[in-house]
C-alpha atoms as a PDB file:
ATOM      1  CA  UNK A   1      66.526  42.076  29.961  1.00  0.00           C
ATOM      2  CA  UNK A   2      68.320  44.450  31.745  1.00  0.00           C
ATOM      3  CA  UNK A   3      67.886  45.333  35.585  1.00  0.00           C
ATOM      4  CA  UNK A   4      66.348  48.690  34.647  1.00  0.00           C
ATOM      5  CA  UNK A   5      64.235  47.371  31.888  1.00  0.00           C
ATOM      6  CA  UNK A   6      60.221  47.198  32.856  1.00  0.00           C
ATOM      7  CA  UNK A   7      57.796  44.544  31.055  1.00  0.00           C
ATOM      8  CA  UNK A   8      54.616  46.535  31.494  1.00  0.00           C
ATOM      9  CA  UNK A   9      52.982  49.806  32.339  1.00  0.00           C
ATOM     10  CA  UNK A  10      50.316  49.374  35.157  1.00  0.00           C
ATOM     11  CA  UNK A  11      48.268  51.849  36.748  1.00  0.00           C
ATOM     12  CA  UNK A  12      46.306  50.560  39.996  1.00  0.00           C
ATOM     13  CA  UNK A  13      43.594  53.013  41.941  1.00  0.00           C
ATOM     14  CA  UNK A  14      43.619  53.048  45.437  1.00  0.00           C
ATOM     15  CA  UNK A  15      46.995  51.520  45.520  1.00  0.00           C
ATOM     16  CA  UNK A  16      48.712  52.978  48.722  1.00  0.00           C
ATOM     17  CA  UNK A  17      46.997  50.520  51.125  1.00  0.00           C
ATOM     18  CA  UNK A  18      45.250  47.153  51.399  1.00  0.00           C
ATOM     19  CA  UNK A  19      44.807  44.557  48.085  1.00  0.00           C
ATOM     20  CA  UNK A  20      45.843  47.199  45.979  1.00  0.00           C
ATOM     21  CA  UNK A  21      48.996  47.968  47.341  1.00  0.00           C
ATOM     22  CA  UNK A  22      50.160  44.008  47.556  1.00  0.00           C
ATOM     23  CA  UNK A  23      48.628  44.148  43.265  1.00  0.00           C
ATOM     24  CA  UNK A  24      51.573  47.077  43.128  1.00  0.00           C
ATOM     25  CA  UNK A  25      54.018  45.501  44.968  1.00  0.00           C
ATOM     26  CA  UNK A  26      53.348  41.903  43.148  1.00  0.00           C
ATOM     27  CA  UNK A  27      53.536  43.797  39.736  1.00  0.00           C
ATOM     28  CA  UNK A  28      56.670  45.770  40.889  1.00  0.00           C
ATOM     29  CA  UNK A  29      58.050  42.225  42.017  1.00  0.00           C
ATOM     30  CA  UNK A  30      57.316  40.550  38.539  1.00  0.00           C
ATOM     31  CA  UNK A  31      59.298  44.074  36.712  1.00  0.00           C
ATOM     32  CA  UNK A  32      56.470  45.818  36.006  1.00  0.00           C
ATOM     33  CA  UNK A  33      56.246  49.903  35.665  1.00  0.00           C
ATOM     34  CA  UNK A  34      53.391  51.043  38.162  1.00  0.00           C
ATOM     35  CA  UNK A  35      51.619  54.158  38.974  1.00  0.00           C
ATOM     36  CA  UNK A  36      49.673  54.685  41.489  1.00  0.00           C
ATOM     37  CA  UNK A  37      46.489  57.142  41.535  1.00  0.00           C
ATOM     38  CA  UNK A  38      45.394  57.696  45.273  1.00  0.00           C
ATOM     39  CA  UNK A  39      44.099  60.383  47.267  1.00  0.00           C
ATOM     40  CA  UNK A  40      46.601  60.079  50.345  1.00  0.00           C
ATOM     41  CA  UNK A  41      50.049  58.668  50.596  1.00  0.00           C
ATOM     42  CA  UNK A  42      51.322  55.525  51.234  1.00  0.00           C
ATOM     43  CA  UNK A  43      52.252  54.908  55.125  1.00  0.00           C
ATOM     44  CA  UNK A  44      55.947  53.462  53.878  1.00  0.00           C
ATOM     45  CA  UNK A  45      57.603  53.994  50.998  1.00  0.00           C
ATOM     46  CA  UNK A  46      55.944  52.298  47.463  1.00  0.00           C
ATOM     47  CA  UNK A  47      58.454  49.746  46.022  1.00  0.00           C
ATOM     48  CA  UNK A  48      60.682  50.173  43.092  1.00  0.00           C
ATOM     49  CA  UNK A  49      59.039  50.463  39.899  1.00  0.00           C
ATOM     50  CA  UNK A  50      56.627  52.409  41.410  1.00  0.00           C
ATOM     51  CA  UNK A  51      55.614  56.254  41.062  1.00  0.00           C
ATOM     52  CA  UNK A  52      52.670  58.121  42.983  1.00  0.00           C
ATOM     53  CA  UNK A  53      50.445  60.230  41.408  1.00  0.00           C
ATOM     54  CA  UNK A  54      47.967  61.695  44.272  1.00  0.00           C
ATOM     55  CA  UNK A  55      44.388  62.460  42.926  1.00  0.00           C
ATOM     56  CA  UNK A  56      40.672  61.361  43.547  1.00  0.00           C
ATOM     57  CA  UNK A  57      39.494  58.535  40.814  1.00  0.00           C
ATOM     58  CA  UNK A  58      36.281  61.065  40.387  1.00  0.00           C
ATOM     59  CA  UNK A  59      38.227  63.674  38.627  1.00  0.00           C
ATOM     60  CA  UNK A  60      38.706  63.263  35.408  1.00  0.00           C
ATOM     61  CA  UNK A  61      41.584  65.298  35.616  1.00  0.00           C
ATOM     62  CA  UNK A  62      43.480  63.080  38.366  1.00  0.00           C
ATOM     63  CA  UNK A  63      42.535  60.004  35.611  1.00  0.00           C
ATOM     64  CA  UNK A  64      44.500  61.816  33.400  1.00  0.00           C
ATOM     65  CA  UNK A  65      47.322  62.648  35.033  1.00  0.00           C
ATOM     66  CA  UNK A  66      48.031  59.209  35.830  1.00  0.00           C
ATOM     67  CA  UNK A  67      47.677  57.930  32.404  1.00  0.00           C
ATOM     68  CA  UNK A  68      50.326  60.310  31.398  1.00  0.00           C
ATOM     69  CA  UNK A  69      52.380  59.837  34.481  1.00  0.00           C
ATOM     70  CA  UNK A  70      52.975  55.637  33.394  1.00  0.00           C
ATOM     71  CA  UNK A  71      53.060  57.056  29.399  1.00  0.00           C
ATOM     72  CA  UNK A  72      56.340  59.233  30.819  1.00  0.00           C
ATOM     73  CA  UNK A  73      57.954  56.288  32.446  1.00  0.00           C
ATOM     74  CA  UNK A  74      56.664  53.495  30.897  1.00  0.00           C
ATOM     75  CA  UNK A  75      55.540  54.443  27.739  1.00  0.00           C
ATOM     76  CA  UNK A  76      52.889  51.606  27.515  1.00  0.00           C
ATOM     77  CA  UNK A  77      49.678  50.745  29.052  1.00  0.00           C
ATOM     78  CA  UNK A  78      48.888  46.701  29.614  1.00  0.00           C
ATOM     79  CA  UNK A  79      47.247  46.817  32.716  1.00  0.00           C
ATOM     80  CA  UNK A  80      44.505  48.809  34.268  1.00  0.00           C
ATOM     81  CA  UNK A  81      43.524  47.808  37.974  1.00  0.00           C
ATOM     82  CA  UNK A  82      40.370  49.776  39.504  1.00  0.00           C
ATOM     83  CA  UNK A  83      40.757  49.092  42.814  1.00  0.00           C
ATOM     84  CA  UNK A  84      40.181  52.349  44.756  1.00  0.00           C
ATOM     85  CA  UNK A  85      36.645  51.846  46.811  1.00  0.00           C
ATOM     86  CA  UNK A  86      34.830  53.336  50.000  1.00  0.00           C
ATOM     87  CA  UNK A  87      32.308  51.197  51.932  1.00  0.00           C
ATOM     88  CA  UNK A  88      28.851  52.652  53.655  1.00  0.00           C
ATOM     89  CA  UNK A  89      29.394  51.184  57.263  1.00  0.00           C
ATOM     90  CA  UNK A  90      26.278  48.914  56.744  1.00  0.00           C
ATOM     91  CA  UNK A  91      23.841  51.435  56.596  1.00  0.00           C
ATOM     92  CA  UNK A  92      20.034  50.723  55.850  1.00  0.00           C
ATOM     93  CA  UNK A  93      17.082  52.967  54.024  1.00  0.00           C
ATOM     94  CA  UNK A  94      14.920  52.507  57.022  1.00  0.00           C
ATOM     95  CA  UNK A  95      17.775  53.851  59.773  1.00  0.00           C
ATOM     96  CA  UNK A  96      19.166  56.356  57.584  1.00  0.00           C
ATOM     97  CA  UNK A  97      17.715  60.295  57.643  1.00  0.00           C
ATOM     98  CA  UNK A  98      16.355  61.568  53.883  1.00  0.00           C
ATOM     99  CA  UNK A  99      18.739  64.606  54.189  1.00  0.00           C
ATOM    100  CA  UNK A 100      21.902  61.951  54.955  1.00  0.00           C
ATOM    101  CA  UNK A 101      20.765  59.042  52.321  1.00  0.00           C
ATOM    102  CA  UNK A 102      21.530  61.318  48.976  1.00  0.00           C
ATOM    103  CA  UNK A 103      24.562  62.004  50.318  1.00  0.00           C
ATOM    104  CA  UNK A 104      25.959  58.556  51.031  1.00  0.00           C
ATOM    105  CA  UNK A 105      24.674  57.330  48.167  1.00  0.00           C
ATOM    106  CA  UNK A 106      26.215  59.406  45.939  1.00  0.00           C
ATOM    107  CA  UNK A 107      29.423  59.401  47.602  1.00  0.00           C
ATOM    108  CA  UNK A 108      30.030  55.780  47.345  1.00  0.00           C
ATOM    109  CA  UNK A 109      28.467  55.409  44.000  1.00  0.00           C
ATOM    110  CA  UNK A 110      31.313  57.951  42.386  1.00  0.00           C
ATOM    111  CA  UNK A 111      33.919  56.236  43.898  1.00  0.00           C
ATOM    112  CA  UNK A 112      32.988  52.389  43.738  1.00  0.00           C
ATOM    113  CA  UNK A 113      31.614  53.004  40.010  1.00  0.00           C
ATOM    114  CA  UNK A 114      32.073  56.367  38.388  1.00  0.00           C
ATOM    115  CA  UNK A 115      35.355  56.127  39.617  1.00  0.00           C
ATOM    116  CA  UNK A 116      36.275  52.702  38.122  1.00  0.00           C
ATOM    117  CA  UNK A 117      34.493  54.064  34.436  1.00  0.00           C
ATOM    118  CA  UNK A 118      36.409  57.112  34.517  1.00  0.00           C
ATOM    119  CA  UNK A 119      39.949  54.947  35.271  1.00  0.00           C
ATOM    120  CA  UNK A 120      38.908  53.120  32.622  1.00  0.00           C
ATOM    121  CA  UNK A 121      38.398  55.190  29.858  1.00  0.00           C
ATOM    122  CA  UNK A 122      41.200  57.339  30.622  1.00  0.00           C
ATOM    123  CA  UNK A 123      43.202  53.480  30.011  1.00  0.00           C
ATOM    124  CA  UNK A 124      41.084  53.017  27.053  1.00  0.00           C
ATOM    125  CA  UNK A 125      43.213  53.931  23.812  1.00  0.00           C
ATOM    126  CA  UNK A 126      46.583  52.980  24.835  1.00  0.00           C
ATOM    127  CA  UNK A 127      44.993  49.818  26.219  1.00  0.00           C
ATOM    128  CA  UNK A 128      43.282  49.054  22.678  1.00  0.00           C
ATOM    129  CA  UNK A 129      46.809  49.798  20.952  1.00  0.00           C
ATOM    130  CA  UNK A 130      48.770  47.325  23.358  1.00  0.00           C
ATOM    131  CA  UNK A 131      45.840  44.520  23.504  1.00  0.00           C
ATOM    132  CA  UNK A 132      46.209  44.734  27.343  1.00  0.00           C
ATOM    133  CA  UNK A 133      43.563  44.149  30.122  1.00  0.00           C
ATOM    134  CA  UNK A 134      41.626  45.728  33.180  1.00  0.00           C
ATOM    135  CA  UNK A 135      41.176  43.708  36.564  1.00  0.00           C
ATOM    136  CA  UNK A 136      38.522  45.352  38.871  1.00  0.00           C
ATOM    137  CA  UNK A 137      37.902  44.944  42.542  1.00  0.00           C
ATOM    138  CA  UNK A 138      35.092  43.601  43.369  1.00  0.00           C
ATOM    139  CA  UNK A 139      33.385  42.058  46.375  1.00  0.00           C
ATOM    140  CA  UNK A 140      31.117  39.361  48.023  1.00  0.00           C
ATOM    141  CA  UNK A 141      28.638  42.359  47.984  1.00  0.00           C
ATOM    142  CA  UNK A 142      28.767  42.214  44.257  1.00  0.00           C
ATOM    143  CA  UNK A 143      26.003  39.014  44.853  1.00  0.00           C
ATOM    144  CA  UNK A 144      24.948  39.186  48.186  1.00  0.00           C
ATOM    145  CA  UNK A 145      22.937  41.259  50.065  1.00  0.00           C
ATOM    146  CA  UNK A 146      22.714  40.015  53.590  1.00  0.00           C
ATOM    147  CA  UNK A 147      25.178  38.850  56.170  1.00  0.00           C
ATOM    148  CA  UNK A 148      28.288  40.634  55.179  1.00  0.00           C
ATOM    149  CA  UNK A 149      28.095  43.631  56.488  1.00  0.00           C
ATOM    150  CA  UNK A 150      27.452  45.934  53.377  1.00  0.00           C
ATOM    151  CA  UNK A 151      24.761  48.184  53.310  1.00  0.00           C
ATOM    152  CA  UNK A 152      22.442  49.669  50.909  1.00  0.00           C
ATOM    153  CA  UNK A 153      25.483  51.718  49.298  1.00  0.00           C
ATOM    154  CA  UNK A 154      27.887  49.350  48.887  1.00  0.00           C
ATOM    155  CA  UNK A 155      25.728  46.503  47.929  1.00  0.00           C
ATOM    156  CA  UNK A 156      24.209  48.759  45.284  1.00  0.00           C
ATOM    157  CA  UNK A 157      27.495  49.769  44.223  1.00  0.00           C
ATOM    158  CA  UNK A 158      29.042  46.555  43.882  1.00  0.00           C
ATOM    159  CA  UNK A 159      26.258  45.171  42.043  1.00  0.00           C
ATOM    160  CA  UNK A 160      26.848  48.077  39.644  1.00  0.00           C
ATOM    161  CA  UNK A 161      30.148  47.150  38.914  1.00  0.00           C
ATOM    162  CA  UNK A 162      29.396  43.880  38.415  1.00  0.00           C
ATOM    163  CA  UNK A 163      27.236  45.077  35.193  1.00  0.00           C
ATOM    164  CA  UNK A 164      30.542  47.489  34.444  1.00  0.00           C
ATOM    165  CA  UNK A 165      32.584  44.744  34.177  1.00  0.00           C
ATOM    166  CA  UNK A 166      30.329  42.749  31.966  1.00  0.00           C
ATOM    167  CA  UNK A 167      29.293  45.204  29.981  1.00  0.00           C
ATOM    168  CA  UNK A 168      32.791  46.912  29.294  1.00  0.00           C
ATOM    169  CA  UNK A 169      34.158  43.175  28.724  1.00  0.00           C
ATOM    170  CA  UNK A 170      31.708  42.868  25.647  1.00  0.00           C
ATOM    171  CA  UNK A 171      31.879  45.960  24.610  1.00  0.00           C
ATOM    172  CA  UNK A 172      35.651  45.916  24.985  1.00  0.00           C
ATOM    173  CA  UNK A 173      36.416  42.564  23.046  1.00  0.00           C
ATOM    174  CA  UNK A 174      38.480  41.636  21.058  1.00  0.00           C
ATOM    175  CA  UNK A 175      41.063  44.037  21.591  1.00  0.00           C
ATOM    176  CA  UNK A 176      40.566  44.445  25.748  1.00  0.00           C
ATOM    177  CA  UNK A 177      40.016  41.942  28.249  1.00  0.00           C
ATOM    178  CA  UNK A 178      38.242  42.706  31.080  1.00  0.00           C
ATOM    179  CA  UNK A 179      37.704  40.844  34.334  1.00  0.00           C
ATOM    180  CA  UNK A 180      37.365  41.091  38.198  1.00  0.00           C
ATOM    181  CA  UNK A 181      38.099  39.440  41.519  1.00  0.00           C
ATOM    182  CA  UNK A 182      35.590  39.653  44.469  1.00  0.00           C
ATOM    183  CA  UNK A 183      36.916  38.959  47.572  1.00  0.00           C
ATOM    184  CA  UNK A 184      35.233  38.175  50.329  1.00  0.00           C
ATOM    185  CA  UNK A 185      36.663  38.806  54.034  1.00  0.00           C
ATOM    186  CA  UNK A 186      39.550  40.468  53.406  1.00  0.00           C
ATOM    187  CA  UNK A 187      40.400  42.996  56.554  1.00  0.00           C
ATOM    188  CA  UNK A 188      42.317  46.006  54.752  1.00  0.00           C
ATOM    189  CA  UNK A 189      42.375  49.883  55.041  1.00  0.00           C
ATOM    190  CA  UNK A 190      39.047  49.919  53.635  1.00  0.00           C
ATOM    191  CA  UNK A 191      37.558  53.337  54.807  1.00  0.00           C
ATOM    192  CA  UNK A 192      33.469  53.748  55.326  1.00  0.00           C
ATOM    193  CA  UNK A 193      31.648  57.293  54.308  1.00  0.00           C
ATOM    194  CA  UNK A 194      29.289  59.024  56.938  1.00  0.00           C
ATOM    195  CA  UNK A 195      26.775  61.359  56.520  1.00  0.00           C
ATOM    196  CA  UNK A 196      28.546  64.872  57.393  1.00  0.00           C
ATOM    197  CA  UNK A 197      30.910  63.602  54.537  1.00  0.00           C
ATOM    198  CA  UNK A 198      33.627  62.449  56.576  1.00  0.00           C
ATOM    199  CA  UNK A 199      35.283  58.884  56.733  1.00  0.00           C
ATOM    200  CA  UNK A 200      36.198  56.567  59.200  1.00  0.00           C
ATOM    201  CA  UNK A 201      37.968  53.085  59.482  1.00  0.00           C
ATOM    202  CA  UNK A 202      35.720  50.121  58.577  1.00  0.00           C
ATOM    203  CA  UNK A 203      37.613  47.411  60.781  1.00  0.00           C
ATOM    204  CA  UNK A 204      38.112  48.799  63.999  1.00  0.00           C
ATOM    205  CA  UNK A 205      38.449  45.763  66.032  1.00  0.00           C
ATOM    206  CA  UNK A 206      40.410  43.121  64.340  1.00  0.00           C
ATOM    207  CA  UNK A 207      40.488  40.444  66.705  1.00  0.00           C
ATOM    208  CA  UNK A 208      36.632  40.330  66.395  1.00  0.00           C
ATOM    209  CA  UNK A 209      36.103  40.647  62.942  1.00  0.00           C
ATOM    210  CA  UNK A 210      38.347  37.873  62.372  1.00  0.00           C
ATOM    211  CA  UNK A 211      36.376  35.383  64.174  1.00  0.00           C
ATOM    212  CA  UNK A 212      33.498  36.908  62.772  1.00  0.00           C
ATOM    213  CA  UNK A 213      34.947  36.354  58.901  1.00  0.00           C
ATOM    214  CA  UNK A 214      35.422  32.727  59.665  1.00  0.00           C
ATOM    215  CA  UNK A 215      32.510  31.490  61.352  1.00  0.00           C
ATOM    216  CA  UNK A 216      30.900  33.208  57.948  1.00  0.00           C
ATOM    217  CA  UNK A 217      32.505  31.167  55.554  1.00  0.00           C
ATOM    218  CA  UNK A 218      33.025  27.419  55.095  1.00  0.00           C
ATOM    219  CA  UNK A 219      36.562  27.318  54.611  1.00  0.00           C
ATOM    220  CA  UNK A 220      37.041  29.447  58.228  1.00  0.00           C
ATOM    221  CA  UNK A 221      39.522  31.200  56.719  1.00  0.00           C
ATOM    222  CA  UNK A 222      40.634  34.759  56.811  1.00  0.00           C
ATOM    223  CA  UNK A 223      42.677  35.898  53.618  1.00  0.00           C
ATOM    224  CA  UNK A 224      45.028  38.716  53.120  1.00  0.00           C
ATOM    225  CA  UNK A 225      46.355  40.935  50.827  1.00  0.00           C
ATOM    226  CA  UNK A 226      48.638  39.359  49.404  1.00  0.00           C
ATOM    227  CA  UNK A 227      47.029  36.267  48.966  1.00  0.00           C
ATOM    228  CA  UNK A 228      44.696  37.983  46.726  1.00  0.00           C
ATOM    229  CA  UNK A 229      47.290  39.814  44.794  1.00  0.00           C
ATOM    230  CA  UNK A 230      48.895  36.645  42.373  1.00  0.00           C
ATOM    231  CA  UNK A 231      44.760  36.320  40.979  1.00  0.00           C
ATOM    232  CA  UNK A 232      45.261  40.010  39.454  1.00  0.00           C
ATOM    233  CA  UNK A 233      48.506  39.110  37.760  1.00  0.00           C
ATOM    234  CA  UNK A 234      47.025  35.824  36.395  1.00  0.00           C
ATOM    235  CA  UNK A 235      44.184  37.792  35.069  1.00  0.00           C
ATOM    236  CA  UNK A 236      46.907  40.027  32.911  1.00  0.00           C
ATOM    237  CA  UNK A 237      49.029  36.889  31.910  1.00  0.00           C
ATOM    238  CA  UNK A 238      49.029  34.917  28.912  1.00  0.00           C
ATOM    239  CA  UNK A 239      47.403  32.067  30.573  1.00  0.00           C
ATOM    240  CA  UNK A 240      44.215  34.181  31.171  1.00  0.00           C
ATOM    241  CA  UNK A 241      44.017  34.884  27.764  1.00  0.00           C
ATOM    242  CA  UNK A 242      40.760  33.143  26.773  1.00  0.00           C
ATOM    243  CA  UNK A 243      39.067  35.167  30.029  1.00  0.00           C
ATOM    244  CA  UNK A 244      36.584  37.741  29.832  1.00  0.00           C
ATOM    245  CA  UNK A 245      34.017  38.840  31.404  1.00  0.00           C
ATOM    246  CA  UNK A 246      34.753  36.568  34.320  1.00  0.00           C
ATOM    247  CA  UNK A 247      35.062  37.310  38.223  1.00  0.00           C
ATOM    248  CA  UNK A 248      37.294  34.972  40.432  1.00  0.00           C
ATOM    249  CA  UNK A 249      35.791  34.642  43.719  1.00  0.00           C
ATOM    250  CA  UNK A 250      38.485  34.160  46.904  1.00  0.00           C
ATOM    251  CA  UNK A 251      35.515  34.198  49.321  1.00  0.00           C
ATOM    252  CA  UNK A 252      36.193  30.842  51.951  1.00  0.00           C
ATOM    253  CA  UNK A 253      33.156  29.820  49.931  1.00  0.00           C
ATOM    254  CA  UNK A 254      30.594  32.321  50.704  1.00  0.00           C
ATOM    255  CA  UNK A 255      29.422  31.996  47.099  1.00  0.00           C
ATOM    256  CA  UNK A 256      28.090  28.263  48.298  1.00  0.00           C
ATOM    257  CA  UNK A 257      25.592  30.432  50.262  1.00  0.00           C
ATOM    258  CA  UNK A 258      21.987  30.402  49.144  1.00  0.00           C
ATOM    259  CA  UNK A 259      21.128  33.628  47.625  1.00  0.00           C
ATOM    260  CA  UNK A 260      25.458  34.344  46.993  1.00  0.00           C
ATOM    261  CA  UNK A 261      25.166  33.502  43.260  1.00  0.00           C
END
């Protein structure tokens, strides 16, 4: 192959920052075509191989666009990742005002959900024509509902697209493959929605939250990025081929917790 050719077309959400910018940079690594659907721009340049197409995963539209975007330069679809999320900041029904809970709700719910549906069908028919595969982010929250700092939001969210992933990976099969990884502890980018609409940074104090993430789990360990980002290229590799349906779990063992399965 020559050093221009590309394997694959890939299009990861919410791949500027955090675990999905180490999936884009792994699949850029491995010769992959990538585009990138996100709604801000990267803080340094995206690697080779890789093309931004700035958008919000609600809009149909913005799905769209990025779809043809990897159709112009790669031609192909293989690989869709939904990545792109927004967490709640922990927030509870009992602490949170009736005119601010609609709001919250509904904000996380299109992004964490709608927005990984909408991703997904815009993948759909090129993905059924090439036989390829979608890889969603999940999370601990996806089967917990205490001690990890989601709230009533993101837990609910998270749950949800634990039942998208299932349900597109039978619906989906034969032709598509569908799976997830739900990390647990992971300190990225990850941005939390307020009530007047606005956003702010989940992990504002590192240093703490570290020691917090490992006294939580029983492997005390805190993993990154890039750690993660080899189980989302497994998961669109031959070797994964008999997998769907299933969600790999890089959580220092949180899922040994009671009440974590």
């Amino acid at each position: 192959m020559g050093s221009t050719a590309r394997k694959r077309g890939v299009l990861v959400t919410g791949g500027c920052s955090g675990i999905g910018r180490a999936v884009v940079e792994a699949h850029c690594a491995a010769g992959d075509q990538v585009v990138v659907l996100d709604r801000d721009p990267p803080m340094s340049a995206l690697p080779p191989g890789a093309e931004l197409v700035l958008g919000d995963v609600t809009s149909t539209g913005d799905n769209a666009a990025a779809v043809r975007a990897l159709l112009a330069t790669a031609g192909r679809i293989d690989h869709f990742v939904g990545n792109a999320g927004i967490h709640d900041g922990g927030f509870s029904l009992a602490d949170t005002p009736p005119q601010d809970l609609g709001r919250i709700m509904r904000r996380v719910l299109d992004v964490d959900v709608v927005g990984y549906a909408l991703g997904a069908r815009a993948c759909l028919d090129q993905l059924m024509e090439t036989g390829g595969c979608m890889t969603f982010t999940l999370s601990d929250a996806s089967f917990m509902v205490a001690g990890n700092g989601a709230g009533l939001a993101y837990a609910t969210a998270k749950h949800a697209a634990l039942g998208l992933v299932r349900h597109l990976a039978a619906e989906l099969a034969p032709r598509v493959r569908v799976n997830a990884v739900a990390p647990g502890g992971v300190l990225t980018a990850l941005r939390a929605s307020t009530a007047d609409g606005s956003e702010q940074a989940l992990f504002n104090h590192p240093d703490a939250l570290v020691t917090a993430v490992r006294d939580l789990n029983p492997l005390r360990i805190v993993l990154s990025a890039e750690q993660l980002a080899p189980l989302y290229l497994f998961l669109a590799s031959p070797e994964a081929a008999g997998m769907t349906g299933e969600v790999l779990r890089p959580d220092g063992g949180l899922s040994l917790r009671a009440g974590a399965r």
